[in-house]
Protein backbone atom coordinates (compact mmCIF):
# COMPACT_ATOMS: atom_id res chain seq x y z
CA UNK A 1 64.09 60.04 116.69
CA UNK A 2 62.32 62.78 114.55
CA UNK A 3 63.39 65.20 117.54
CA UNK A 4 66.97 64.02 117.59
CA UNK A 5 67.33 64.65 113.68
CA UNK A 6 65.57 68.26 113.77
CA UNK A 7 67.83 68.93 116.62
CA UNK A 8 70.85 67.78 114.60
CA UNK A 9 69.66 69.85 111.43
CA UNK A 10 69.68 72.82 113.53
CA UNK A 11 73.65 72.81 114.80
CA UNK A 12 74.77 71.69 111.48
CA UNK A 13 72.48 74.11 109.65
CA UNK A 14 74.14 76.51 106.73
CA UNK A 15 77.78 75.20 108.49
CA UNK A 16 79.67 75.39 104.74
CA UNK A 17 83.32 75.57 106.58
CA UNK A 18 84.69 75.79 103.43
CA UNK A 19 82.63 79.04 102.26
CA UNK A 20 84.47 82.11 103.39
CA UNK A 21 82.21 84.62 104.30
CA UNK A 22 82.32 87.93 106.47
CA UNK A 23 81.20 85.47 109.30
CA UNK A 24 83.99 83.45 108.63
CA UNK A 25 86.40 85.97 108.28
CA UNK A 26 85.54 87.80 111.61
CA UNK A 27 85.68 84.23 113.42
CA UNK A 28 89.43 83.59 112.32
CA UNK A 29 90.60 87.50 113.04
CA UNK A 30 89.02 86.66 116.31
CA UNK A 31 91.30 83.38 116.56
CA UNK A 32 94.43 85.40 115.72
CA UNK A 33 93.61 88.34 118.30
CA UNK A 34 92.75 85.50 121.17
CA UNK A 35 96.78 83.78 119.97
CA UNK A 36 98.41 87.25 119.68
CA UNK A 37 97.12 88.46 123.33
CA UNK A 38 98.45 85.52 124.94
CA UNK A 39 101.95 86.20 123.07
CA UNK A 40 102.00 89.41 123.80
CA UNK A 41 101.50 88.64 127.71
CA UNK A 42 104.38 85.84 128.12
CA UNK A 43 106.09 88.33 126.14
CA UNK A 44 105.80 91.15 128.38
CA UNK A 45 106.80 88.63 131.01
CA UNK A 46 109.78 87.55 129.55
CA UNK A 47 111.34 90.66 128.87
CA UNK A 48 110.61 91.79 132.32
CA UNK A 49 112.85 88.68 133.52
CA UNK A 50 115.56 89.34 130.49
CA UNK A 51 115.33 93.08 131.81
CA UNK A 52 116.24 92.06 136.13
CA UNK A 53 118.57 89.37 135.28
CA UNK A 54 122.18 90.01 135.65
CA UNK A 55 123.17 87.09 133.64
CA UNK A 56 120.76 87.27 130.69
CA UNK A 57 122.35 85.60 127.92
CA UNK A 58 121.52 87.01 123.83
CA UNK A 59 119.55 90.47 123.62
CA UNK A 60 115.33 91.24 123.82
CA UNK A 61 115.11 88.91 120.52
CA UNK A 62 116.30 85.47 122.70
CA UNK A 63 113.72 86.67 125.38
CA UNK A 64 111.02 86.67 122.59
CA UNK A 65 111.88 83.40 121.27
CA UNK A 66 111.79 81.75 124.84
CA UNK A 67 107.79 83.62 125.05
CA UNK A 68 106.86 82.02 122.19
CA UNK A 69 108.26 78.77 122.96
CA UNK A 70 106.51 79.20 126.00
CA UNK A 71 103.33 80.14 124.49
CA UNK A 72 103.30 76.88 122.72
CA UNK A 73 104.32 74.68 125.64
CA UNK A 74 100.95 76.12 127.52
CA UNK A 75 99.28 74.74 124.53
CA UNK A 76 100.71 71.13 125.22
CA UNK A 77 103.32 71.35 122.79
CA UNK A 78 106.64 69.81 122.74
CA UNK A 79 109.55 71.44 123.30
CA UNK A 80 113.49 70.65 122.34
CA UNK A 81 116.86 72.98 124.19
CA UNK A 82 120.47 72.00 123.24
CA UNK A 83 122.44 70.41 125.89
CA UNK A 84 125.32 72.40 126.45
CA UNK A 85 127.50 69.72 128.25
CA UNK A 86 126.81 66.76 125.09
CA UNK A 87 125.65 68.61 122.24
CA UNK A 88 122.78 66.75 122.40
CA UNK A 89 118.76 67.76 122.21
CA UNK A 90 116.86 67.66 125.71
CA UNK A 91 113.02 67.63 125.38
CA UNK A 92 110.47 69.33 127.45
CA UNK A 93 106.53 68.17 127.50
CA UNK A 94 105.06 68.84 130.82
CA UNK A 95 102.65 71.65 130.68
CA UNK A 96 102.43 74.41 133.37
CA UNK A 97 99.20 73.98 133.42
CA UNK A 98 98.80 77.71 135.04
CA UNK A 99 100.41 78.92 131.70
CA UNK A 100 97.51 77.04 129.92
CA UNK A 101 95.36 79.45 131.81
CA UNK A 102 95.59 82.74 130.21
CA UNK A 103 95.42 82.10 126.65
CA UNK A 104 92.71 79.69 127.27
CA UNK A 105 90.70 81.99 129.06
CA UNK A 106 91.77 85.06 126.28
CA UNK A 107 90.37 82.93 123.95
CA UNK A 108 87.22 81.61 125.58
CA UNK A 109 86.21 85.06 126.01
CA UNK A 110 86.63 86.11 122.62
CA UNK A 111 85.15 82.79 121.26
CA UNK A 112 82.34 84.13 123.35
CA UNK A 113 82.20 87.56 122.02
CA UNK A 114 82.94 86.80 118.09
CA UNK A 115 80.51 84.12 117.24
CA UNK A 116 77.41 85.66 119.24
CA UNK A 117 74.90 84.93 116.51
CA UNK A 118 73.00 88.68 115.49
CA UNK A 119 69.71 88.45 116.86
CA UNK A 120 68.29 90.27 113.97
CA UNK A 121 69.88 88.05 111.19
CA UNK A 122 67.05 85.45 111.34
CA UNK A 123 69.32 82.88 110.12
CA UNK A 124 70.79 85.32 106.89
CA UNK A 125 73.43 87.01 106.39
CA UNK A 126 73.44 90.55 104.72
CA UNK A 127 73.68 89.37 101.13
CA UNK A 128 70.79 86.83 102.05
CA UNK A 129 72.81 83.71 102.12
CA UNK A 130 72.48 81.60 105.28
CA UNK A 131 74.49 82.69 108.43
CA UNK A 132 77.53 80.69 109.25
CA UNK A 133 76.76 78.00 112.09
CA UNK A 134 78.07 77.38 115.19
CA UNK A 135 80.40 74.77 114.25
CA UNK A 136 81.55 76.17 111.14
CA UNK A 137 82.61 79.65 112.78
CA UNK A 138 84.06 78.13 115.83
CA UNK A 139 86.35 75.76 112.92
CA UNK A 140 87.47 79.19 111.59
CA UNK A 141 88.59 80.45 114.64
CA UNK A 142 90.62 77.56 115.66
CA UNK A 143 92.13 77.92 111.91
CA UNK A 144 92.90 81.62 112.61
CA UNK A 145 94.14 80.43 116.09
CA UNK A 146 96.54 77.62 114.50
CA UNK A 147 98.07 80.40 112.10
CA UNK A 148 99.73 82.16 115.22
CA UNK A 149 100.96 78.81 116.68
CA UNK A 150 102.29 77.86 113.29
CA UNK A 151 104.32 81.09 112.77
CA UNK A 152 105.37 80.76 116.50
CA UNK A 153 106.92 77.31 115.95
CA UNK A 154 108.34 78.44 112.66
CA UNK A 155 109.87 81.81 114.95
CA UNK A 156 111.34 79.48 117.77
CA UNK A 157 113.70 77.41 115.02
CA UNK A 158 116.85 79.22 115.70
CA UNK A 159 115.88 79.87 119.47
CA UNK A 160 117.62 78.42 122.62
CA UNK A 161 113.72 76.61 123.09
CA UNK A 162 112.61 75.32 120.09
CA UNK A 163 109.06 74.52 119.33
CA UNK A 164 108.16 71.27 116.65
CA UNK A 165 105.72 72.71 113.98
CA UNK A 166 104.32 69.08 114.06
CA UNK A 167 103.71 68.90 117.60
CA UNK A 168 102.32 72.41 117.18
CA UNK A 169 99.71 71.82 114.65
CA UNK A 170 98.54 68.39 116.30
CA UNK A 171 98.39 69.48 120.34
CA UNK A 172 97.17 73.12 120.02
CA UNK A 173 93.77 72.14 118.58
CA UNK A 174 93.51 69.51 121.62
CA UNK A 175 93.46 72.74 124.01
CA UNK A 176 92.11 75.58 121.45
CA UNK A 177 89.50 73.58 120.10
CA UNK A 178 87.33 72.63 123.53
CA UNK A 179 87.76 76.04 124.71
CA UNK A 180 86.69 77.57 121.28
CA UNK A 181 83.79 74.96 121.46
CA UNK A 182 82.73 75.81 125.35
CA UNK A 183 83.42 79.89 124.22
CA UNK A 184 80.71 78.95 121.02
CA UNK A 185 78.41 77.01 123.39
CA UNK A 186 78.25 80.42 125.62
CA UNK A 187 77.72 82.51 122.85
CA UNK A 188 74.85 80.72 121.93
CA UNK A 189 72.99 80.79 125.44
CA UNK A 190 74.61 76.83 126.66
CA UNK A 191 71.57 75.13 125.77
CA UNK A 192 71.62 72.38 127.16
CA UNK A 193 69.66 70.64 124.56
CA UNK A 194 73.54 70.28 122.54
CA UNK A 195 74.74 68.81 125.61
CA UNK A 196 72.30 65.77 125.66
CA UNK A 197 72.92 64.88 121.75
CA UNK A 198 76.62 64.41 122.51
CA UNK A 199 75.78 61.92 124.88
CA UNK A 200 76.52 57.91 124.27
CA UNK A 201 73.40 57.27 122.95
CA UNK A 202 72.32 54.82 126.10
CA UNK A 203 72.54 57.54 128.32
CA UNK A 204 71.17 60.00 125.87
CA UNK A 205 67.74 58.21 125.77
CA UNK A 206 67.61 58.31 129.61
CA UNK A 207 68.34 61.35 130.37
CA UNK A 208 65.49 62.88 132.33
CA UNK A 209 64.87 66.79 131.53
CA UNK A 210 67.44 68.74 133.23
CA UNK A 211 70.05 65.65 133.52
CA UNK A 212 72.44 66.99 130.92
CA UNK A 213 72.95 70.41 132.96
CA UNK A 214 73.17 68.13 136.13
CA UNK A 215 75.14 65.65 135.32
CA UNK A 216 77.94 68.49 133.76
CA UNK A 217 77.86 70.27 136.94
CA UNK A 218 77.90 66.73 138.99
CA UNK A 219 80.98 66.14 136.69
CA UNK A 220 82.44 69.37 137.61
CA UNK A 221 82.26 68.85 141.45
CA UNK A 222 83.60 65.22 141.29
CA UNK A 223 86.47 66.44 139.57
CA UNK A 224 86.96 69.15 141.85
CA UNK A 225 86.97 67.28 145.13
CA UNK A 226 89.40 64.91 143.01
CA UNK A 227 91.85 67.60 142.29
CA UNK A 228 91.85 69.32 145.78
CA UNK A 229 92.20 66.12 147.56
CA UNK A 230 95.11 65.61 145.52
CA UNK A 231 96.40 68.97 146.10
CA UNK A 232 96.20 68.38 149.99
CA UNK A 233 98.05 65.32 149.51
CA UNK A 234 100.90 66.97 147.66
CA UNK A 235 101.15 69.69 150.16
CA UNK A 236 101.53 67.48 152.60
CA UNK A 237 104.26 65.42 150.96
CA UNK A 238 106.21 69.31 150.53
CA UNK A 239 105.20 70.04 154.03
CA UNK A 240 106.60 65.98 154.98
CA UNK A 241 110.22 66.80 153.15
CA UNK A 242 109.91 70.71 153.47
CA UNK A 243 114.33 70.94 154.25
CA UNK A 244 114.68 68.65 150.97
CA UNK A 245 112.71 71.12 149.24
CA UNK A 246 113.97 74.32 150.52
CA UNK A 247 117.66 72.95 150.29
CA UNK A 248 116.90 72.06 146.65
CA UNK A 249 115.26 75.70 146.21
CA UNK A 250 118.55 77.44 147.34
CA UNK A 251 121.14 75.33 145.45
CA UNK A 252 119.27 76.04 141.90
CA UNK A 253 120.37 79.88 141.42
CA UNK A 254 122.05 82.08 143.63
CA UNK A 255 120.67 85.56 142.11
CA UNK A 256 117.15 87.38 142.72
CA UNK A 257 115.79 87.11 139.07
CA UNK A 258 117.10 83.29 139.51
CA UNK A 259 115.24 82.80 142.37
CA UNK A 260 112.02 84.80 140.98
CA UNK A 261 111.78 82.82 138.07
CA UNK A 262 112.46 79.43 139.92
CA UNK A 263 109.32 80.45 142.18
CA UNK A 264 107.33 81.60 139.11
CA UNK A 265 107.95 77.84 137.43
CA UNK A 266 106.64 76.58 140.99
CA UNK A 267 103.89 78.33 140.83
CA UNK A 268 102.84 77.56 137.56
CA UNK A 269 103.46 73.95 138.06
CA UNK A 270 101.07 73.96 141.15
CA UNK A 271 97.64 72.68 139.17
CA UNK A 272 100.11 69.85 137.37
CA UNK A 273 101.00 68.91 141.27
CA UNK A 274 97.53 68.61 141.96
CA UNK A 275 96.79 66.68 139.41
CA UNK A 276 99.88 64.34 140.03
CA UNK A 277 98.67 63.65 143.27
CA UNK A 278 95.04 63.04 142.14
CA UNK A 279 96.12 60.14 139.89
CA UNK A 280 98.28 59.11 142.85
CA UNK A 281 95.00 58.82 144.82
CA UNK A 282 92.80 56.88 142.55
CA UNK A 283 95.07 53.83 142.28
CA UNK A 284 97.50 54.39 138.82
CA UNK A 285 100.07 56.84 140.16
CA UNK A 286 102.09 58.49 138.02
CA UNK A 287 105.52 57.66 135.77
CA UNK A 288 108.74 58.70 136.67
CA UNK A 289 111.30 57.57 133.96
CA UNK A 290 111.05 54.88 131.85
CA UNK A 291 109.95 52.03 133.41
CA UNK A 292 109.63 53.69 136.97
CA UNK A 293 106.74 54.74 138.69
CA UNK A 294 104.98 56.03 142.14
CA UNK A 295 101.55 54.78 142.86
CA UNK A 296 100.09 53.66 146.46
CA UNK A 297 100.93 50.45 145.57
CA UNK A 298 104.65 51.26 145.72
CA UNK A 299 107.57 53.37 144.03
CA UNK A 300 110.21 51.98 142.15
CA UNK A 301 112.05 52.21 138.84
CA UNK A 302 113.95 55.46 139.53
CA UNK A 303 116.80 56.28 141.20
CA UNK A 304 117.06 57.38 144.82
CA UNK A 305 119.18 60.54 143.97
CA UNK A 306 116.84 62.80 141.59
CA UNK A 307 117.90 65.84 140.20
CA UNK A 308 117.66 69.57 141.96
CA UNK A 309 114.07 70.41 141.95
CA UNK A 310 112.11 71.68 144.92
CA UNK A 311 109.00 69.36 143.95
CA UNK A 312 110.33 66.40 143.18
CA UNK A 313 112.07 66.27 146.31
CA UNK A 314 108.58 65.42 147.38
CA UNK A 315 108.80 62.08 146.36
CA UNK A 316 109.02 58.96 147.88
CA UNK A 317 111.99 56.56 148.11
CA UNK A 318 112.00 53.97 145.74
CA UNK A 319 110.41 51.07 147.92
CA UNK A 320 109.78 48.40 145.27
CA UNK A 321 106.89 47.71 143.49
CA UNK A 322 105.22 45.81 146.96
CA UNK A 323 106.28 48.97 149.52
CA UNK A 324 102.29 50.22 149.68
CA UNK A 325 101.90 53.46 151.39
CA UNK A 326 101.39 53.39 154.85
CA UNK A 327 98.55 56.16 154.19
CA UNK A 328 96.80 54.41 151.98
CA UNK A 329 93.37 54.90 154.06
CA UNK A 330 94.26 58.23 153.76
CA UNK A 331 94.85 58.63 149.86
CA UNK A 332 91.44 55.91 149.18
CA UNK A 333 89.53 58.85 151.18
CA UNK A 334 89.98 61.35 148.25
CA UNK A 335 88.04 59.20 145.84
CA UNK A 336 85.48 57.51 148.32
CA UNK A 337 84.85 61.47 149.24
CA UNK A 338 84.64 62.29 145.44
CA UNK A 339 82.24 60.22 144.50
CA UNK A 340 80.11 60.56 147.83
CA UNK A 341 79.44 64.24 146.98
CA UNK A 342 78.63 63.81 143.48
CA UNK A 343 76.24 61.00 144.74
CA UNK A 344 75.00 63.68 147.27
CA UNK A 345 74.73 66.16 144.57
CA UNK A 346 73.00 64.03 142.05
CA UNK A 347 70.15 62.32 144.60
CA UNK A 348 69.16 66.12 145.29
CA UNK A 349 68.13 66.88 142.08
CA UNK A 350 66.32 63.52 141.58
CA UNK A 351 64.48 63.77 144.49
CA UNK A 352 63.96 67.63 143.12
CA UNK A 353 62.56 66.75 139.87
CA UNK A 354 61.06 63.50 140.59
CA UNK A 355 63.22 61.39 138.19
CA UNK A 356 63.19 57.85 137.62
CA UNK A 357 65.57 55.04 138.57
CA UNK A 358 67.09 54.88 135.28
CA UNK A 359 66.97 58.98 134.85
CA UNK A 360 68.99 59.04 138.00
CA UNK A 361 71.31 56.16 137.29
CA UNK A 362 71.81 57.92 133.79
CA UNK A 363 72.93 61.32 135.02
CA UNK A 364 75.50 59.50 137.23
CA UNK A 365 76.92 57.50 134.41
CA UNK A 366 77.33 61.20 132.65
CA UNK A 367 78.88 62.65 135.49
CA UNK A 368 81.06 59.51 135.63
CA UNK A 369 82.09 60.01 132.00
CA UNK A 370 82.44 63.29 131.38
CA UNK A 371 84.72 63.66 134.66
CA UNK A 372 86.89 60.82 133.24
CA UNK A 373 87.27 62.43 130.61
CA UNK A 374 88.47 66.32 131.90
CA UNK A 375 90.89 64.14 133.67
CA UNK A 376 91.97 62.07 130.84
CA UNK A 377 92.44 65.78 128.96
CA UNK A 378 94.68 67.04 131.29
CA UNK A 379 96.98 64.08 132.07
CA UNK A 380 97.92 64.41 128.42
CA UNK A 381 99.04 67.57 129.20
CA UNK A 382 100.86 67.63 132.76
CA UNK A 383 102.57 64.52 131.26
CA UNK A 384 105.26 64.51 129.39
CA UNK A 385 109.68 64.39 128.97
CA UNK A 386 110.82 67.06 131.48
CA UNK A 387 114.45 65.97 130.24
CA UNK A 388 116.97 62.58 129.91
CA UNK A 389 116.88 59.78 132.22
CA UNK A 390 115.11 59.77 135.51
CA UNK A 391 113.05 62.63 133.60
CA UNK A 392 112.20 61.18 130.13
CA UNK A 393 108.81 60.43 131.12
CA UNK A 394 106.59 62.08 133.76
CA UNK A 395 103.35 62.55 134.82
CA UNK A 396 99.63 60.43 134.48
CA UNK A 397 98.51 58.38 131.84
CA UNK A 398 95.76 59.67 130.14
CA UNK A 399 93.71 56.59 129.52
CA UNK A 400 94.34 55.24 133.01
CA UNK A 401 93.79 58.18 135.11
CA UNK A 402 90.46 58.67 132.64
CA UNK A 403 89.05 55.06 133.60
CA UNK A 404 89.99 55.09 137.24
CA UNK A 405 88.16 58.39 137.91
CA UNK A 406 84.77 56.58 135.57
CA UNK A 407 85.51 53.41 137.58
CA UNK A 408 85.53 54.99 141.14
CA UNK A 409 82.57 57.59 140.41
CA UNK A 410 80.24 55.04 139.02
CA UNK A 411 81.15 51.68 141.25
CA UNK A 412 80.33 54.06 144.42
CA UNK A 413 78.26 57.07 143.01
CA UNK A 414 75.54 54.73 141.04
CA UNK A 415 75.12 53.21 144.63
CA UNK A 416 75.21 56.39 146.55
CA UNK A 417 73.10 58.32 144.14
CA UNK A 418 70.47 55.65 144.57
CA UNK A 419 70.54 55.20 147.99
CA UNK A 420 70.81 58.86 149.21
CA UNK A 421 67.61 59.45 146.76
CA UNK A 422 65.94 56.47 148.07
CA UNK A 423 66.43 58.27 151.72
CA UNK A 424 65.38 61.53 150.95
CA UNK A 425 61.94 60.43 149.29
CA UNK A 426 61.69 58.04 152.82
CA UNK A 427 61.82 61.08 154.60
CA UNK A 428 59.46 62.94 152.46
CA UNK A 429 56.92 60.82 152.57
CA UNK A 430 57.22 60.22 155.85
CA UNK A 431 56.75 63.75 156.41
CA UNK A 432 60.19 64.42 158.13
């Protein structure tokens, strides 16, 4: 216990958020550079489509307000476009999830770079005063960070995509704030120490030495055999209906810039299609519509006829909510396969470090949970209104997708871990 406080004192040392200091001030600039690069590269790209289009509508202004808009969409933001044929307001909240990429990774790296702690500081600043902590600089960099998103949503009001300062100021933190956080956590070395205290305290007091670092990186591969099964079973499904698709594809736009941008909006969507057909292989599916869904266990609740998109021609035929897939041995392999390599992954290092029973069963139960919860992160972002109707609610639940990834990873990895580490000592002592 003495340990865990000491360990405490030491993030949470000299972290005044509320003192502004030269610290403080070069952590928000920081924030605003990371939010104005990633403007300034949708922007680029939207005025290079506004520039090849022969049927751009409004002058290099509208193609600025749709960059912004867009910049806030990659942050998880909702989005609102007038319907030209009612008058009425059409929402959009499905996140490209390939548009999250760049300004996350803009800002990781200068998270990274502007709250590196001086080496020769000793814990002072220049006027003698203790040096701003860890949490307290990365807080002022998500504030400098939210400044940019709150102009931008206050800039798309009179566009033709308009961005909710609400919606802004509550779903930007949920993306700027890990990455900030993971950007800090570089800067200062990833100790891995950090990584145990945030543990559920349970798990926390069994961690062996080295299980934090483990377990992450066990998390990480889990989640990654996860998504990539998923991917293969989406391509499949495009490969499966690959004339609806391509049919849909042509009737969308007839010019080249059409067609680019159509392909650049695939493209982009390709990570939120993965993850679509990851919650479609660990049991809860996904929504489509109000009321309608597609999960193994059947598809039903939306019409047959679905609008002109290449990937949702990909979809099954409503077949009720009894019509099971006929692949289902096929889409249970994804998770059975998930959770045999992080079992795989985590016996190794037991057997590697010698750890207990309970160490090894611990690191599992990390893996399990932190996995569960990436996933659980990004469903609330691919998911989402993509328009009225059939499209007024798509994508994963968060909470469900979450618990079905901890459910699968620790009702077969616990097992798996235990047993593959109970082999590999066998054949070690038996001098195999």
């Amino acid at each position: 216990m003495t340990q865990l406080l000491h360990r405490f004192r030491l993030l949470y040392r000299h972290d005044h958020a509320l003192r502004f200091s030269p610290k403080a001030a070069t952590a928000m600039f920081g924030g605003v550079v990371a939010a104005g690069a990633g403007l300034a590269a949708l922007a680029v790209l939207a005025l290079s489509l506004w520039t090849i289009s022969p049927y751009s509508a409004g002058g290099p202004g509208t193609a600025l307000h749709v960059a912004a808009a867009l910049w806030l969409l990659a942050h998880g933001a909702e989005l609102s476009r007038s319907d030209g044929l009612t008058g009425g307001t059409v929402p959009i909240g499905v996140t490209p999830l390939l548009l999250t990429a760049l300004p996350a990774w803009l800002l990781h790296r200068i998270a990274a770079q502007a709250l590196t702690p001086d080496p020769l500081a000793d814990g002072e600043g220049p006027d003698g005063e203790p040096e701003l902590g860890p949490v307290a600089a990365t807080g002022w960099l998500v504030a400098g960070y939210l400044l940019v998103a709150l102009a931008a949503a206050l800039y798309t009001d009179d566009g033709p995509l308009r961005g909710e300062p609400l919606s802004a100021l509550l779903c930007v933190p949920l993306v700027a704030a890990p990455v900030a956080a993971v950007g800090a956590w570089t800067a200062y070395g990833r100790p891995t120490s950090a990584l145990a205290n945030w543990a559920p305290p349970p798990v926390a007091w069994l961690l062996p030495r080295g299980g934090a670092s483990t377990g992450l990186r066990a998390a990480g591969v889990a989640v990654g055999a996860v998504v990539v099964g998923g991917a293969l079973l989406s391509g499949g499904a495009l490969a499966w209906h690959a004339g609806a698709v391509g049919d849909d594809f042509g009737q969308l736009t007839g010019s080249f810039s059409g067609r680019f941008a159509v392909l650049l909006l695939i493209v982009a969507l390709v990570p939120n299609v993965a993850l679509w057909g990851a919650a479609y292989a660990l049991g809860p599916g996904f929504a489509l519509g109000v009321g309608g869904a597609v999960s193994p266990a059947g598809a039903y609740g939306y019409p047959r006829v679905l609008p002109h998109f290449p990937l949702l021609a990909a979809l099954p035929s409503p077949t009720g909510r009894d019509g099971g897939s006929p692949f289902l041995w096929l889409v249970l392999a994804v998770p059975v396969a998930a959770a045999a390599v992080l079992s795989w992954y985590v016996a190794h290092a037991a057997v590697q470090h010698d750890w207990t029973v309970p160490g090894t069963a611990a690191v599992v139960a990390l893996a399990a949970l932190c996995g569960g919860a990436v996933l659980a992160w990004s469903a609330l972002l691919v998911a989402g209104p993509m328009g009225t109707g059939a499209l007024s609610s798509f994508g994963p639940v968060a909470w469900s997708m979450g618990v079905a990834h901890f459910g699968w990873m620790l009702g077969l990895g616990l097992p798996g871990a235990l047993g593959v580490r109970w082999w590999l000592l066998s054949r070690a002592g038996a001098g195999v």
